[in-house]
Structures are given as structure tokens and as C-alpha cells.
Protein backbone atom coordinates (compact mmCIF):
# COMPACT_ATOMS: atom_id res chain seq x y z
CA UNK A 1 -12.11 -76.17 -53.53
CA UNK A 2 -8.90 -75.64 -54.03
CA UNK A 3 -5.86 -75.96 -50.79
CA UNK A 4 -5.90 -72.00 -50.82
CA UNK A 5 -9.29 -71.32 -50.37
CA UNK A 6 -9.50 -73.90 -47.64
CA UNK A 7 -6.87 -72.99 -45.71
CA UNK A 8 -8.49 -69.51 -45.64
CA UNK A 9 -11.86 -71.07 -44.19
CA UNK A 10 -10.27 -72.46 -41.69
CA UNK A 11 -8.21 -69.93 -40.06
CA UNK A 12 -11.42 -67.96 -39.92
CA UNK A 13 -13.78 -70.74 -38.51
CA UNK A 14 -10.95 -70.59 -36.14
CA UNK A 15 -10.83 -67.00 -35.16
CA UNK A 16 -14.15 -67.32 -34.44
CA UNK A 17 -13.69 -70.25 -32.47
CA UNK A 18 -11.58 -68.38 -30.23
CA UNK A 19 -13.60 -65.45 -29.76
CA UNK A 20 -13.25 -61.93 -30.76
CA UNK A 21 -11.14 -59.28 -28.87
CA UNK A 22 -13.05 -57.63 -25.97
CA UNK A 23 -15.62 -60.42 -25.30
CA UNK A 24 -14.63 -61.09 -21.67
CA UNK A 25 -15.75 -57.62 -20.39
CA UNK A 26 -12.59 -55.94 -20.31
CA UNK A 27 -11.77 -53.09 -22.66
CA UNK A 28 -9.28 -54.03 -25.47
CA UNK A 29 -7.05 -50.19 -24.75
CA UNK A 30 -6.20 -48.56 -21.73
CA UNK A 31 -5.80 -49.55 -18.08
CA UNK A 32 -8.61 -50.96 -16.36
CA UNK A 33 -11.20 -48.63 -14.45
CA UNK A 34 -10.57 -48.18 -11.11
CA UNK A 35 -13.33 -47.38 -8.03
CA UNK A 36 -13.16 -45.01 -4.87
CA UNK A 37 -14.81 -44.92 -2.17
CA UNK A 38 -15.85 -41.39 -0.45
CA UNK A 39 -15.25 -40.64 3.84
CA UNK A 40 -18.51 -41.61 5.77
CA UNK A 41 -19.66 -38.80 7.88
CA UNK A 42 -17.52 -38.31 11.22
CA UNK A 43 -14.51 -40.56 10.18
CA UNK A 44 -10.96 -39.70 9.01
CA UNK A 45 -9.96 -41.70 5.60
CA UNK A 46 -6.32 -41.29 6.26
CA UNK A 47 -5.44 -44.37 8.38
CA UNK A 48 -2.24 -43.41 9.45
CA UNK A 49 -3.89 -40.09 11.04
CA UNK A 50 -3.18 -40.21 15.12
CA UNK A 51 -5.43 -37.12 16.07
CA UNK A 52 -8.74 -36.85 16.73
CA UNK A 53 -11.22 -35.92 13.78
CA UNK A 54 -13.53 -33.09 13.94
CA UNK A 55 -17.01 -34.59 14.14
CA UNK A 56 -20.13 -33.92 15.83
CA UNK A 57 -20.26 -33.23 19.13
CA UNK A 58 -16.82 -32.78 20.00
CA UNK A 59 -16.76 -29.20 21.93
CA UNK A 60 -13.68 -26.56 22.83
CA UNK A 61 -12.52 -26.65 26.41
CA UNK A 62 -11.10 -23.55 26.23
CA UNK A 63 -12.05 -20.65 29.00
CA UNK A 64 -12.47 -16.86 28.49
CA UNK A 65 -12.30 -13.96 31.30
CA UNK A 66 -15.43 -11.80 31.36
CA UNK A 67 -14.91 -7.96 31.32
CA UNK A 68 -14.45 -6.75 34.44
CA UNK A 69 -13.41 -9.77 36.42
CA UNK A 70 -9.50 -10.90 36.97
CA UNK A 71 -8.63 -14.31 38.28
CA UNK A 72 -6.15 -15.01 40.91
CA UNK A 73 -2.97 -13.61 38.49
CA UNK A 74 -5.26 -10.47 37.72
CA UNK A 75 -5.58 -11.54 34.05
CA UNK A 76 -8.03 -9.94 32.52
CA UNK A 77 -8.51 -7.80 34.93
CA UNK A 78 -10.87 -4.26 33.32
CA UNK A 79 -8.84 -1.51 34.35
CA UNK A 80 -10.15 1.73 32.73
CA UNK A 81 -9.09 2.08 28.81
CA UNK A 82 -6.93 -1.14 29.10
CA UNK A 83 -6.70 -4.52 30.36
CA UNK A 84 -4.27 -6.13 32.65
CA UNK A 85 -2.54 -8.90 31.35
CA UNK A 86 -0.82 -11.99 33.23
CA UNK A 87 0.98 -11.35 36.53
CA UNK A 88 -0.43 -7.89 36.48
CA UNK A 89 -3.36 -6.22 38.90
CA UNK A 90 -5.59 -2.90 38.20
CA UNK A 91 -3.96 0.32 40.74
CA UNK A 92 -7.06 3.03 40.60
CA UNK A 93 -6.04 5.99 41.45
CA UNK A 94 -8.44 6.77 43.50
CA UNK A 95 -9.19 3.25 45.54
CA UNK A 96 -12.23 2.95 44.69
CA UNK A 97 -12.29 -0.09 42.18
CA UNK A 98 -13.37 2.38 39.11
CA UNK A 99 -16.41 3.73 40.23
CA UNK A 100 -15.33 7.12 40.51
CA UNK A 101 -15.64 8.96 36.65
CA UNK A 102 -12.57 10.94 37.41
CA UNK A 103 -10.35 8.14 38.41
CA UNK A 104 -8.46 6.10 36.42
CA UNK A 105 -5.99 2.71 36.53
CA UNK A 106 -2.83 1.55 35.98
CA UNK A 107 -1.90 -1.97 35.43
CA UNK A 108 0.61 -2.80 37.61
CA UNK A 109 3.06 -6.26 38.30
CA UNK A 110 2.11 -8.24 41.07
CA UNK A 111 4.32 -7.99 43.97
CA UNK A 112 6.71 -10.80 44.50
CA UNK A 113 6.37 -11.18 48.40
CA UNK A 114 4.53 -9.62 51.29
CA UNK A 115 5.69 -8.46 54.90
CA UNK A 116 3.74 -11.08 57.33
CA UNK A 117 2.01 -8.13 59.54
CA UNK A 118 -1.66 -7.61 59.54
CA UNK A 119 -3.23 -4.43 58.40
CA UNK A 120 -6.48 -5.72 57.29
CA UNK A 121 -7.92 -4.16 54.09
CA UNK A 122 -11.17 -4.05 52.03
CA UNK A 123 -10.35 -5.39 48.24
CA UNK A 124 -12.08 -4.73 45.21
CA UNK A 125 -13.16 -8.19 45.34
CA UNK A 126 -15.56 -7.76 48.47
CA UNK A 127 -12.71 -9.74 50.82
CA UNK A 128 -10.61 -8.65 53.60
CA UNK A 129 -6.99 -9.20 53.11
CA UNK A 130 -4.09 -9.56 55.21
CA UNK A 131 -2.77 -6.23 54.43
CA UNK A 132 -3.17 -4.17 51.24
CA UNK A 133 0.00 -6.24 49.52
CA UNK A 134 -1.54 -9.41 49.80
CA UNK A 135 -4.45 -8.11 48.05
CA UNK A 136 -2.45 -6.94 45.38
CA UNK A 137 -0.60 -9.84 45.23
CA UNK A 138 -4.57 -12.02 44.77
CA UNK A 139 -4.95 -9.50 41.37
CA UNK A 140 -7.29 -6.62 42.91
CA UNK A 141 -6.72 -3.08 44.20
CA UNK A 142 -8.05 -1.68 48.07
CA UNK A 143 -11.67 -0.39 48.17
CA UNK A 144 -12.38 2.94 50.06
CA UNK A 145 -15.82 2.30 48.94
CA UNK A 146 -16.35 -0.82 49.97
CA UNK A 147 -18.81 -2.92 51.66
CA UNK A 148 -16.56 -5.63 53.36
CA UNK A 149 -16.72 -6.87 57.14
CA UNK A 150 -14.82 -5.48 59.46
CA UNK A 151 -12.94 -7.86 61.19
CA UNK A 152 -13.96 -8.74 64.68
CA UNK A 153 -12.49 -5.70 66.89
CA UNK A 154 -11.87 -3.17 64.55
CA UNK A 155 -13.18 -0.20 62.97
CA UNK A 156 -13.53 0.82 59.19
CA UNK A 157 -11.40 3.94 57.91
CA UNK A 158 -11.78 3.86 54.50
CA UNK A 159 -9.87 0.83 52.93
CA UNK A 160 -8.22 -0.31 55.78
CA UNK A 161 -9.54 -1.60 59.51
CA UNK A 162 -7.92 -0.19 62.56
CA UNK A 163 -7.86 -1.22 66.11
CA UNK A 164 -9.74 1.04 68.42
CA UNK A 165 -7.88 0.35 71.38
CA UNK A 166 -4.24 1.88 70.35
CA UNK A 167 -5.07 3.36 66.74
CA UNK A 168 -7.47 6.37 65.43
CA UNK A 169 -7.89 6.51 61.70
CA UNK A 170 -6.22 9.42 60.15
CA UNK A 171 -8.13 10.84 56.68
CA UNK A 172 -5.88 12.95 54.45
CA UNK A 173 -7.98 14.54 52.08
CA UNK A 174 -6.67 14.81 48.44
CA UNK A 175 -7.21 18.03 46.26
CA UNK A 176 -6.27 16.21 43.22
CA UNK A 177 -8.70 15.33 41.03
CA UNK A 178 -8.77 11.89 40.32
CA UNK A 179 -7.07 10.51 43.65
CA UNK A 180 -8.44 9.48 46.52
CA UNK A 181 -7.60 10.34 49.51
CA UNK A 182 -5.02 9.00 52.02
CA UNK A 183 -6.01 6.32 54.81
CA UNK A 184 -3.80 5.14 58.07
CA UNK A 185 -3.94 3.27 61.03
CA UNK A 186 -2.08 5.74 63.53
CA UNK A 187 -1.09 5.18 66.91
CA UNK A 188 -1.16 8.21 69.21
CA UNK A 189 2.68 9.69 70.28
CA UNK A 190 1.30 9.85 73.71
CA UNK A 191 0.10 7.10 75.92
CA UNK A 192 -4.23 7.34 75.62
CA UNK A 193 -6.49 4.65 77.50
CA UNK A 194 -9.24 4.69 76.26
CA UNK A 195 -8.32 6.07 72.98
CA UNK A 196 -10.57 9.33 72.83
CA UNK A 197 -10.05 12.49 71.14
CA UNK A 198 -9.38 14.19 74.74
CA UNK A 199 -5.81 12.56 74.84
CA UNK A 200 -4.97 13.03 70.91
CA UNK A 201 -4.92 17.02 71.12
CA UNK A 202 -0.99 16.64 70.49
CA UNK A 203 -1.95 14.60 67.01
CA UNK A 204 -1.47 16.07 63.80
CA UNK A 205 -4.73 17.94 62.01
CA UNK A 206 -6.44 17.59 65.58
CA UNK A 207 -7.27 21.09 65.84
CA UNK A 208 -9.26 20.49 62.61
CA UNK A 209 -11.29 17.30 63.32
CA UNK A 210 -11.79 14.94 65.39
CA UNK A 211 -15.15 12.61 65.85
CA UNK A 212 -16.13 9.50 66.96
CA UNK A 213 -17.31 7.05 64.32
CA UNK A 214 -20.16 5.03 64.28
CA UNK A 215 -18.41 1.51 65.05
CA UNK A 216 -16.19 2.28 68.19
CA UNK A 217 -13.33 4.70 66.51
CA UNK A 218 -11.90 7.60 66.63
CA UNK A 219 -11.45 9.62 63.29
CA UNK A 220 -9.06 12.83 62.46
CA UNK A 221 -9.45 14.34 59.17
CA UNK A 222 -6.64 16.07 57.50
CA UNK A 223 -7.54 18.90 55.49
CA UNK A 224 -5.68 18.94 51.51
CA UNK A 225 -3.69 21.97 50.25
């Protein structure tokens, strides 16, 4: 053999020696796979996240108002073909909390302070109040209708509560549809002990009405027109 043919042998007994391209696993073009790994169930893969991640069982904490009720700001209070919003209350036109199919509301602002004096009224809300600003000012209109308490030692005339030793309810009938009509606590221009409607025949709309109610009052109805 001559050096040329040998020196050929060699350099391929030596390539195989050495092993051919691609042997140790890795392909011979092209970058090297690379793996992922997919989010378990419930957990954020962003480390760097600081909020919480939506996963199960995690509820909403928010609230809703339910149609027809207000809370103490009169939010959401049903008043007719609207709704009040914040700060506001429900005024029906004809006190009687809605029930009437003629009446109708308005949604008014709460008022921003109240005279200290008591005139205890009936509020849509079942409770006596104070007088009939402080139960605007808790987010509900006065109730002519309704069913609350008197206080001790007084008398019911419509929406308000009147004290039948120095005042006789006085009714003022409305003749517009839709309104109700007018209530008031009225004490009599002349001196009258006991209160009866034989001392009040100076008193306005007395020659129309005037009765004794069924808790310990004396009532005089005012005619409309």
C-alpha cells in the first residue's frame, strides 16, 4: 500500500473513532428544544402578580337594594316611575307611601338639619319620628295611612300625633286628585279645659265638623274648594 492510500485509511478509522455528528442526542441544526409548563388549576403563573387570583370559592361582597326599600340615605328608595338615588328620599304626593293609584313621587334631597321640637309622625317605614323632617332626613316620606303607635298621650290625625289636652286635629280635605289631604296639630285661640268641641265653636271649619275620635281627640274637618 502505498503512503497515499494509507494516510486515507487512517483519517477515516479516525473519524470513526471520534464518532459521527449528532450521536450525543442533540440535534446537529437549530437551537435546542425547549419545555413549558401549563398553570395548575387555582394558581396565578405570573410570580410577580400581587392580587388575588380568581379561583374557586372566592365570592363578591358586594350588596344590592331591593325594589322598594331605601336605606338610611334613601338610596334606592322605589318612588313611582323612578328611583331615588344617594342623599335623596321619595315625597308622595299624597302621604300615603304609594299606595294610592292616583298619587305619585318625587325624589327629593335630604334635608340638611332639623328644628329640635317634637311633632311626632308616622313614616313610611312603620316608625314614629321626631317630627316629619327627621323622617325625611332617615330616607322615607309621612304615612296618613299608616299603622304606627301612637305615642303614649296622644292621638292619631292622619300622619301626625297630637296632644289631646291643648291640640284638636284639623283635616283639610284636598280636591286635587292625586294629593292628600292636609294634617295639623292646632291649638285652640281660646283658652278650652278639657279640650271639647263646646269651647272650639270660634275655630275655623267648626260649623262644618267637629267629632270626637276614637282614642281621646277631638277632630275638625275642613271641607276642599
Amino acid at each position: 500500500m502505498d503512503r497515499l492510500a494509507l494516510r486515507s485509511l487512517l483519517s477515516t478509522l479516525a473519524l470513526f473513532a471520534l464518532g459521527c455528528p449528532g450521536d450525543d442526542g442533540t440535534a446537529e441544526d437549530g437551537p435546542e428544544p425547549t419545555t413549558t409548563s401549563s398553570a395548575t388549576e387555582g394558581s396565578s403563573t405570573d410570580p410577580s402578580a400581587t392580587g388575588p387570583t380568581a379561583t374557586e370559592g372566592v365570592t363578591s361582597t358586594s350588596s344590592t337594594t331591593e325594589p322598594g326599600t331605601s336605606d338610611s340615605t334613601g338610596a334606592g328608595a322605589d318612588c313611582g316611575e323612578m328611583t331615588c338615588g344617594e342623599g335623596e328620599y321619595c315625597d308622595w304626593t299624597a302621604d300615603d307611601c304609594g299606595e294610592s293609584p292616583g298619587g305619585f313621587g318625587n325624589c327629593m334631597p335630604l334635608p340638611e338639619a332639623c328644628d329640635d321640637v317634637y311633632q311626632p309622625v308616622c313614616g313610611c317605614d312603620g316608625q314614629v319620628h321626631g317630627n316629619e323632617c327627621e323622617a325625611q332626613a332617615a330616607g322615607v316620606d309621612v304615612d296618613a295611612e299608616g299603622t304606627c303607635t301612637p305615642p303614649d298621650g296622644y292621638f292619631e290625625c292622619g300622619y301626625r300625633f297630637c296632644d289631646p289636652g291643648f291640640e284638636y286635629c284639623q283635616v283639610s280635605v284636598s280636591d286635587v286628585g292625586g294629593y292628600g289631604d292636609g294634617f295639623a296639630c292646632v291649638q285652640p285661640a281660646e283658652p278650652c279645659e278639657p279640650l271639647a268641641c263646646d269651647c272650639l265653636t270660634m275655630e275655623p271649619c267648626f260649623e262644618f265638623s267637629c267629632d270626637a275620635t276614637g282614642d281621646g281627640g277631638i277632630e275638625i274637618v275642613c271641607p276642599g274648594g
